[in-house]
PDB file of N, CA and C in Angstrom:
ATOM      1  N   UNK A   1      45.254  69.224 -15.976  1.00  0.00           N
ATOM      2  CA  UNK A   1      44.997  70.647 -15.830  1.00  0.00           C
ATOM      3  C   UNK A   1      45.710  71.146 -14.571  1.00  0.00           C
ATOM      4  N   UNK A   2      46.804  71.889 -14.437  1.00  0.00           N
ATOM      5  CA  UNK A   2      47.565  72.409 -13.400  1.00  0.00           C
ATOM      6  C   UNK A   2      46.361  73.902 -13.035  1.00  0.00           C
ATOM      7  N   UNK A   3      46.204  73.782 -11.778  1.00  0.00           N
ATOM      8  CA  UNK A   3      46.063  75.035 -11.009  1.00  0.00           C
ATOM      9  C   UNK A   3      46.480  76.363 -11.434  1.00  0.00           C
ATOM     10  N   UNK A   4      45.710  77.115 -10.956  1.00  0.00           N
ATOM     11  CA  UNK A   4      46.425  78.678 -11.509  1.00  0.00           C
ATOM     12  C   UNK A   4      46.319  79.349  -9.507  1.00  0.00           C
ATOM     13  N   UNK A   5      45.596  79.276  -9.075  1.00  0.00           N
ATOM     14  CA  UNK A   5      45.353  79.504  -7.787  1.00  0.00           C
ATOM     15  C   UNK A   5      45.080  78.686  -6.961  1.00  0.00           C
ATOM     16  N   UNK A   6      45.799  78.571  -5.190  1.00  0.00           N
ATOM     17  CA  UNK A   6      45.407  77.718  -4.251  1.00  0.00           C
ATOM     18  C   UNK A   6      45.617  78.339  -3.160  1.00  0.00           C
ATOM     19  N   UNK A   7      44.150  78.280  -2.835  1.00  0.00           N
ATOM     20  CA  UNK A   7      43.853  78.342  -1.088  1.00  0.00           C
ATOM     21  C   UNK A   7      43.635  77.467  -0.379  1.00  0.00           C
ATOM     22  N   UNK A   8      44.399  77.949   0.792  1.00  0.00           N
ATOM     23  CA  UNK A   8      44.435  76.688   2.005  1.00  0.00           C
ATOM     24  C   UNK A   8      43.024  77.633   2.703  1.00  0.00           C
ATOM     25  N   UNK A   9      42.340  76.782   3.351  1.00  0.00           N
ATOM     26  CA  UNK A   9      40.967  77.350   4.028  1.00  0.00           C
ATOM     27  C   UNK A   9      40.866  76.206   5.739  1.00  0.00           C
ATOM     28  N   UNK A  10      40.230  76.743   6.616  1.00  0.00           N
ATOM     29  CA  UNK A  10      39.825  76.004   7.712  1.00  0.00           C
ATOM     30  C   UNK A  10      38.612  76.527   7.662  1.00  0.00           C
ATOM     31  N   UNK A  11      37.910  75.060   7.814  1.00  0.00           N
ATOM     32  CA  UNK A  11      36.210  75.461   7.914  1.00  0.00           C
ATOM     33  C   UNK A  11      35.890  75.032   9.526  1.00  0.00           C
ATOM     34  N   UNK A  12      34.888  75.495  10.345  1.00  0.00           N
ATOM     35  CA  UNK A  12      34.176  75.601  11.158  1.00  0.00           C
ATOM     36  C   UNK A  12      33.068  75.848  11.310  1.00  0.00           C
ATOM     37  N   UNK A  13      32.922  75.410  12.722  1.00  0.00           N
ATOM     38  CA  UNK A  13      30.865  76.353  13.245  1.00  0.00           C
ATOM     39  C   UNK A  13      31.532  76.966  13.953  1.00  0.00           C
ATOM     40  N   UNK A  14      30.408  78.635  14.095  1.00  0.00           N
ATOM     41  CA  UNK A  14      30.471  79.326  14.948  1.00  0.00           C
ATOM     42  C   UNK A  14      29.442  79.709  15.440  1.00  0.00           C
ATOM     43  N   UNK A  15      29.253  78.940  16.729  1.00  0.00           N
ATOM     44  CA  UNK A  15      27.940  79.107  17.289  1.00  0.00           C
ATOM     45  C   UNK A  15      26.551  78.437  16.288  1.00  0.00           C
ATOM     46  N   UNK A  16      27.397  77.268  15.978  1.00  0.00           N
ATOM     47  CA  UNK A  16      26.518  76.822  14.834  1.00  0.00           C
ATOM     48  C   UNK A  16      26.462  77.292  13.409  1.00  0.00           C
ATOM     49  N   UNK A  17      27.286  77.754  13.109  1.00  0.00           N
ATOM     50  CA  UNK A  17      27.079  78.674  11.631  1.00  0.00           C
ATOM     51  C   UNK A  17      28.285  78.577  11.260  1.00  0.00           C
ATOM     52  N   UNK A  18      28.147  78.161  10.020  1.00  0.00           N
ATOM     53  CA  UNK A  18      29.197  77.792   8.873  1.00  0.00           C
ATOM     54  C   UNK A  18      30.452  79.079   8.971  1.00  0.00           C
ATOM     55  N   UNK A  19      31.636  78.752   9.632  1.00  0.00           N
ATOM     56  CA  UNK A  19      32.668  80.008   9.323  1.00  0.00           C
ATOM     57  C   UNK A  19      33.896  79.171   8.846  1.00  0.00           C
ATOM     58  N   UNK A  20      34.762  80.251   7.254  1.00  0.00           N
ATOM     59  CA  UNK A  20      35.388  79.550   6.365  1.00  0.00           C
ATOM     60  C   UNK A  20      37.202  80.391   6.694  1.00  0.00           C
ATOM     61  N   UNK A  21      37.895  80.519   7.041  1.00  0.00           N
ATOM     62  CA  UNK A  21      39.331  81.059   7.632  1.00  0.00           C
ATOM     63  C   UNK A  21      39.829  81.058   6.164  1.00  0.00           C
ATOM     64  N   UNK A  22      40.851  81.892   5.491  1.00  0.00           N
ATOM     65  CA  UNK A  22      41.443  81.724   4.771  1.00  0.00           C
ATOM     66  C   UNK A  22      42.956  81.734   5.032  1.00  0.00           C
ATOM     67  N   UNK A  23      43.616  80.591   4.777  1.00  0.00           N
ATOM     68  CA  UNK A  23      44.803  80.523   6.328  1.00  0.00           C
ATOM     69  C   UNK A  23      46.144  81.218   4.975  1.00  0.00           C
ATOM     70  N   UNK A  24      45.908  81.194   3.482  1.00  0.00           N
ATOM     71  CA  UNK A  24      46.924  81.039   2.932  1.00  0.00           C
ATOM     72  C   UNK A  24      46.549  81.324   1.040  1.00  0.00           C
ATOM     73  N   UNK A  25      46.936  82.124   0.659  1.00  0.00           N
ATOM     74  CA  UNK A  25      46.899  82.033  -1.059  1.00  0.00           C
ATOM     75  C   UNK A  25      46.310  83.612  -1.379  1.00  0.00           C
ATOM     76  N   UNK A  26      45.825  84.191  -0.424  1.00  0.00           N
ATOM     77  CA  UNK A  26      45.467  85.724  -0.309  1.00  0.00           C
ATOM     78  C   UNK A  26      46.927  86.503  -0.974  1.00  0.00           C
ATOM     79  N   UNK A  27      46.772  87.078  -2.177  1.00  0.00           N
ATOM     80  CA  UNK A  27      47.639  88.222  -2.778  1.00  0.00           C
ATOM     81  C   UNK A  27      48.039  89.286  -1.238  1.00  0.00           C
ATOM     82  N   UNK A  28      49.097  90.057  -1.719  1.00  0.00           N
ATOM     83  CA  UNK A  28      49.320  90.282  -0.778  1.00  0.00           C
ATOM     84  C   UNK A  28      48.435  91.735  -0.812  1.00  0.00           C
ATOM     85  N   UNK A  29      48.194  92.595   0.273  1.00  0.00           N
ATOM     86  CA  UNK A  29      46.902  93.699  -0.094  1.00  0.00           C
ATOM     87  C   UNK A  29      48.091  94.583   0.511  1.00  0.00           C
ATOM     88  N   UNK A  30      47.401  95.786   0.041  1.00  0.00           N
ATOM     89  CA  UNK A  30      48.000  97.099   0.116  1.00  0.00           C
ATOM     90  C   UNK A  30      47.120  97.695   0.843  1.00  0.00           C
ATOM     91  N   UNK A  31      47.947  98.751   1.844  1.00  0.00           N
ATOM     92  CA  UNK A  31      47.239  99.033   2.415  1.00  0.00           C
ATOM     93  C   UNK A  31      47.986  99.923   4.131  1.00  0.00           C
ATOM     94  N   UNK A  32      48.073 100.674   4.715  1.00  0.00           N
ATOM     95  CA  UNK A  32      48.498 101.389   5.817  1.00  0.00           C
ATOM     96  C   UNK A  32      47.841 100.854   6.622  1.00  0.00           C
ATOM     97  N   UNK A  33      46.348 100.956   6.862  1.00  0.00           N
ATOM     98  CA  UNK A  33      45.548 100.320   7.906  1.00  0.00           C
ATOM     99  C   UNK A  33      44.666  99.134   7.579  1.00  0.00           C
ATOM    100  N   UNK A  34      43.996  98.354   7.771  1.00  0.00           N
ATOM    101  CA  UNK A  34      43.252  97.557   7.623  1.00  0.00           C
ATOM    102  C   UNK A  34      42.119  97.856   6.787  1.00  0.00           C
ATOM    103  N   UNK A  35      41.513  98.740   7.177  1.00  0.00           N
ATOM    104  CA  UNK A  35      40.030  99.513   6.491  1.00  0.00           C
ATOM    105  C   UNK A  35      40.828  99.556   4.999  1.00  0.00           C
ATOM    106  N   UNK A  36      42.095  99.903   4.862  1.00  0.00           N
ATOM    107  CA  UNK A  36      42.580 100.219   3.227  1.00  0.00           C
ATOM    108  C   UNK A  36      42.727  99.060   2.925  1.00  0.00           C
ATOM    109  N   UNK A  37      43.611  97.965   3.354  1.00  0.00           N
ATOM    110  CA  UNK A  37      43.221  96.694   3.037  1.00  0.00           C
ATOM    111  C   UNK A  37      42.195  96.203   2.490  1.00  0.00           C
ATOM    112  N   UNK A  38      40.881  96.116   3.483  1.00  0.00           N
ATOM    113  CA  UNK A  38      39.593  95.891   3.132  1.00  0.00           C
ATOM    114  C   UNK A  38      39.164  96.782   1.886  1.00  0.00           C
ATOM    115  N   UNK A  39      39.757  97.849   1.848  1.00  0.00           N
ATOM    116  CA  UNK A  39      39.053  98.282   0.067  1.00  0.00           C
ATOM    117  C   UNK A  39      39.382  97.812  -0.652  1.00  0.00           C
ATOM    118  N   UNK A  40      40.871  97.550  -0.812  1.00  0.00           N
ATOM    119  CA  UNK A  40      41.678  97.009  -2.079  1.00  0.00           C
ATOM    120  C   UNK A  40      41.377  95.527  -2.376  1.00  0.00           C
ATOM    121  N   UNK A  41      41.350  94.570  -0.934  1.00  0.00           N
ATOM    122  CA  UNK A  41      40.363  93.424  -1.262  1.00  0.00           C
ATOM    123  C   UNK A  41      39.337  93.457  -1.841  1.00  0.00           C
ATOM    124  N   UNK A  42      38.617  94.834  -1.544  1.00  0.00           N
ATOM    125  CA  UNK A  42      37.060  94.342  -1.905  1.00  0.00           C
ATOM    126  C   UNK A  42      37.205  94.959  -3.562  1.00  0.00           C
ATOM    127  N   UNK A  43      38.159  96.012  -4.189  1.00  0.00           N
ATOM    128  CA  UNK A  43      38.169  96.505  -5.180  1.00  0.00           C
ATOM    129  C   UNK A  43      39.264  95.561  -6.176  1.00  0.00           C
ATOM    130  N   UNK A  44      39.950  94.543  -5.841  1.00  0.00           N
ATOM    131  CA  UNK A  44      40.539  94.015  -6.559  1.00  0.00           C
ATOM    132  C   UNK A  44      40.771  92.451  -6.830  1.00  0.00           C
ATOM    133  N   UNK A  45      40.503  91.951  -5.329  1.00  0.00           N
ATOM    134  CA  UNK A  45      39.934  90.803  -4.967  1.00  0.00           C
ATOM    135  C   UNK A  45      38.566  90.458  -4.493  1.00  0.00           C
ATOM    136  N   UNK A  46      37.747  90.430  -5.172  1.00  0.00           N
ATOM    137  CA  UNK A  46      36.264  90.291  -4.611  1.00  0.00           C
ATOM    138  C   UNK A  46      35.897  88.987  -5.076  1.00  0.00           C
ATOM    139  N   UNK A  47      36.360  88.520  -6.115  1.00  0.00           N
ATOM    140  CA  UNK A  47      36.119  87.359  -7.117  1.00  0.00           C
ATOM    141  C   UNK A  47      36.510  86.071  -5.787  1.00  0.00           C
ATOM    142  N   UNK A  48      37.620  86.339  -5.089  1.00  0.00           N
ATOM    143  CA  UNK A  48      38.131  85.432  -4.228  1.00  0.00           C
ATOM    144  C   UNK A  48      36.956  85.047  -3.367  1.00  0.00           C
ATOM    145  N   UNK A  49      36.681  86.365  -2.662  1.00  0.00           N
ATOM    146  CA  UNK A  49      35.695  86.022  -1.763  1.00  0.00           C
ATOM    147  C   UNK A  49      34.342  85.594  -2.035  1.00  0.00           C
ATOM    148  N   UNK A  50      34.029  85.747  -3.190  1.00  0.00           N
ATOM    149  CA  UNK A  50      32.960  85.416  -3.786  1.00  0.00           C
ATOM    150  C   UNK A  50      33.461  83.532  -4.291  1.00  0.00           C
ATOM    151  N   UNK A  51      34.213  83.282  -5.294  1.00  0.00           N
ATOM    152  CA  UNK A  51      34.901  81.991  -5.266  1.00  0.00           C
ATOM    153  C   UNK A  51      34.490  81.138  -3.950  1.00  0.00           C
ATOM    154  N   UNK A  52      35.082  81.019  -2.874  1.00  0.00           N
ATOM    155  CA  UNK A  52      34.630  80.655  -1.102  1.00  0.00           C
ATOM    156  C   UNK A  52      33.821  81.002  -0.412  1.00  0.00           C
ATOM    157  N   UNK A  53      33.052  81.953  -0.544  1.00  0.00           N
ATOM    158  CA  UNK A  53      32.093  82.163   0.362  1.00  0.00           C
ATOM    159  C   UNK A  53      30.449  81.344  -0.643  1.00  0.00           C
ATOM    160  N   UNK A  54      30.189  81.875  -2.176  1.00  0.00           N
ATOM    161  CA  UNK A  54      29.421  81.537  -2.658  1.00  0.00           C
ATOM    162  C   UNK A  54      28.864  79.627  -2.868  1.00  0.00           C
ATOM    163  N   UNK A  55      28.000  79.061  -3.463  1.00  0.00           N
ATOM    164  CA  UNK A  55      27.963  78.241  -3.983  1.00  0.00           C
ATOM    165  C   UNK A  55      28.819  78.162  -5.622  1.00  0.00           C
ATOM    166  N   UNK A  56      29.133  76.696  -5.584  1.00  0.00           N
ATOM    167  CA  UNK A  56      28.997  75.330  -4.887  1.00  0.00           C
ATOM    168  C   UNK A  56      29.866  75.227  -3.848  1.00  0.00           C
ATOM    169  N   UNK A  57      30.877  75.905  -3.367  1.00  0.00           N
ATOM    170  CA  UNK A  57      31.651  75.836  -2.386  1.00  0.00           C
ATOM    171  C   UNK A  57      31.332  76.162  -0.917  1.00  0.00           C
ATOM    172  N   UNK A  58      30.340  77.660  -1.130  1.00  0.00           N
ATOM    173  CA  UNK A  58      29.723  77.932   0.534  1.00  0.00           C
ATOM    174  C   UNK A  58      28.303  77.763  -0.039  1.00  0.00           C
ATOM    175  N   UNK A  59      27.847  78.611   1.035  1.00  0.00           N
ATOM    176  CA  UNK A  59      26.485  78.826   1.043  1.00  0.00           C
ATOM    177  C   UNK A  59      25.905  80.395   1.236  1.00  0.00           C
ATOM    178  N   UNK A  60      24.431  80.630   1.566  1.00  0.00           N
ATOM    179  CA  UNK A  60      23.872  82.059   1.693  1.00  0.00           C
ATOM    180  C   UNK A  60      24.016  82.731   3.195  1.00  0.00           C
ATOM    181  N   UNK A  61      24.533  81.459   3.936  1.00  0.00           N
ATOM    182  CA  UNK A  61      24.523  81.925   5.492  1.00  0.00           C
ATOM    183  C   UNK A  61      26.099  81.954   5.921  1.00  0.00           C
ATOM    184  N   UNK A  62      26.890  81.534   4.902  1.00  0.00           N
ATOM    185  CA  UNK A  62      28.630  81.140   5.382  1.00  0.00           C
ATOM    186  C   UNK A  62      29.195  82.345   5.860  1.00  0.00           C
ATOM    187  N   UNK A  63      30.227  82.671   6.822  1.00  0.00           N
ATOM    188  CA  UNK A  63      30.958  84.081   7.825  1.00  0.00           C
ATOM    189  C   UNK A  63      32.366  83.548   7.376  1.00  0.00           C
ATOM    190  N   UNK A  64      33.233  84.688   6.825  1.00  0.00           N
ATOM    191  CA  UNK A  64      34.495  84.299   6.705  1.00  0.00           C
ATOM    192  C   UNK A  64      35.582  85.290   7.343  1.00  0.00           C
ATOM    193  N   UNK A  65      36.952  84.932   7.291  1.00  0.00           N
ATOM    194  CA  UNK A  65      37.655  85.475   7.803  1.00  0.00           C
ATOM    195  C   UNK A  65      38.948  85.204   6.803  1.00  0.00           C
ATOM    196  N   UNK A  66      39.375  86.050   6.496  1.00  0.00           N
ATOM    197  CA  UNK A  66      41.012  86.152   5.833  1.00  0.00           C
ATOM    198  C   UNK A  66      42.020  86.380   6.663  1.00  0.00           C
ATOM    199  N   UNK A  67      43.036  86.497   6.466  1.00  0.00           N
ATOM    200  CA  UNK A  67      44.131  86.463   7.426  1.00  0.00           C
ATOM    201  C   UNK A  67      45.033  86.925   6.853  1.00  0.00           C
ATOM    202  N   UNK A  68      45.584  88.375   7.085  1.00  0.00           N
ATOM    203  CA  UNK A  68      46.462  88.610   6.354  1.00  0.00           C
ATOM    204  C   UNK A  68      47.751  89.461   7.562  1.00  0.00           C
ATOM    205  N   UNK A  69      48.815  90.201   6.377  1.00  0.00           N
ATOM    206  CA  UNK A  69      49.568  90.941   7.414  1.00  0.00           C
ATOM    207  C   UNK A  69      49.202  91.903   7.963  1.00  0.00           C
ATOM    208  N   UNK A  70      49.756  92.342   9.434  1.00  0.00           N
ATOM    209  CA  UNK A  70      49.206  93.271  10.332  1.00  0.00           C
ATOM    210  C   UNK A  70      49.256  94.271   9.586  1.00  0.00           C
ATOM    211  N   UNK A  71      48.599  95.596  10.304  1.00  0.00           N
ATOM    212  CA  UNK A  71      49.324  97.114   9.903  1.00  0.00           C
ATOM    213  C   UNK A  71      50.112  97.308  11.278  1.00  0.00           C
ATOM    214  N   UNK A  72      49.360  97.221  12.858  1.00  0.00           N
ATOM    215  CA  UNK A  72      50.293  97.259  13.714  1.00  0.00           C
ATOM    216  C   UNK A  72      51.494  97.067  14.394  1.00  0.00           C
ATOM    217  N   UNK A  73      52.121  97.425  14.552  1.00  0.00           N
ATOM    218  CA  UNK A  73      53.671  96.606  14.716  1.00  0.00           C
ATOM    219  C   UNK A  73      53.844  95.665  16.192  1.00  0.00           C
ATOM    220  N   UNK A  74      52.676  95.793  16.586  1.00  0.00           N
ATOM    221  CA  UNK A  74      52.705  94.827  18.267  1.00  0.00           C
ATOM    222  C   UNK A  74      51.669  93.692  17.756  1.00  0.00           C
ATOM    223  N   UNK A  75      50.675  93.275  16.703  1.00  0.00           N
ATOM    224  CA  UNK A  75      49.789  92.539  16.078  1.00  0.00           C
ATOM    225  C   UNK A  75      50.443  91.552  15.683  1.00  0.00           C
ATOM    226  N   UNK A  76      49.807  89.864  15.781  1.00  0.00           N
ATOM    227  CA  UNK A  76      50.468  88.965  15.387  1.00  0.00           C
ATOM    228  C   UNK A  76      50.122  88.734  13.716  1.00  0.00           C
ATOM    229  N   UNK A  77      48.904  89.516  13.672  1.00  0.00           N
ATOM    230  CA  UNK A  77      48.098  89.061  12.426  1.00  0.00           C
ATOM    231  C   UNK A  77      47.176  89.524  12.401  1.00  0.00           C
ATOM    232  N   UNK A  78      46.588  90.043  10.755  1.00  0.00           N
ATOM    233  CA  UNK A  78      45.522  90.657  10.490  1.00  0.00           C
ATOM    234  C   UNK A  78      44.311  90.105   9.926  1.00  0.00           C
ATOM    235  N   UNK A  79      43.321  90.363  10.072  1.00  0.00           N
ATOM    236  CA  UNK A  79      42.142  89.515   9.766  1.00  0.00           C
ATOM    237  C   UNK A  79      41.238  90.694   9.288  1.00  0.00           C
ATOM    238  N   UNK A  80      40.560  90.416   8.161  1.00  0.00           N
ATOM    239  CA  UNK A  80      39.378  91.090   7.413  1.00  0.00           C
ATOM    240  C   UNK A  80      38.205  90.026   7.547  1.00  0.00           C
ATOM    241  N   UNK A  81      37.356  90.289   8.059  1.00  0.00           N
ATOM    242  CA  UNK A  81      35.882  89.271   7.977  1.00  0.00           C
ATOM    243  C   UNK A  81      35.014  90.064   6.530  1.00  0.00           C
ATOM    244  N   UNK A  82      34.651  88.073   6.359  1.00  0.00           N
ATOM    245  CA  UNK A  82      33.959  88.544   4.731  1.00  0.00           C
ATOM    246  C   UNK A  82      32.270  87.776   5.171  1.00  0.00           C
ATOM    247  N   UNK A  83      31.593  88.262   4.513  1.00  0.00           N
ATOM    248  CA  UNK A  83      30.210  87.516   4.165  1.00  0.00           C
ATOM    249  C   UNK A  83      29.655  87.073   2.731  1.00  0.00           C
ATOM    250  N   UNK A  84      28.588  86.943   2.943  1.00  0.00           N
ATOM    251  CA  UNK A  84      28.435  86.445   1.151  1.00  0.00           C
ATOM    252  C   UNK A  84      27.959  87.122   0.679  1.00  0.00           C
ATOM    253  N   UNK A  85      26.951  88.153   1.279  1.00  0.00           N
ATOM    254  CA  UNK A  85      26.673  89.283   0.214  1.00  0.00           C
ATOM    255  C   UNK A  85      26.931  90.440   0.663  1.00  0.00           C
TER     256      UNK A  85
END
């Protein structure tokens, strides 16, 4: 069975609490600022974050972070934080 999707992920604690990075496999989002980003993730990719953050993979307490491209032009990198519900 070949793959249809792959994410690279770094897991951690933060401050003791399960946090999941998504370093790589994020579509690319549309978007001018970040906040538009974050809609179009949440309106077109939600399944993703749900996929990694939920069980069997996370849990009810897991903090995530995506990583995507800036909107700023002095920014090394953009980040949307996700939760599980």
């Amino acid at each position: 069975m070949r793959s249809q999707r792959v994410f690279t992920t770094i897991d951690t604690h933060t401050g003791g609490n399960p946090t999941r990075t998504l370093i790589s496999g994020l579509p690319k989002l549309i978007g001018e600022t970040m906040a538009e980003k974050m809609l179009h993730m949440k309106k077109e990719y939600d399944w993703i974050r749900k996929l990694l953050m939920n069980e069997p993979r996370g849990h009810d307490v897991m903090s995530g972070a995506l990583l995507t491209d800036p909107c700023h032009p002095e920014a090394d990198i953009g980040v949307i934080y996700i939760e599980t519900g």
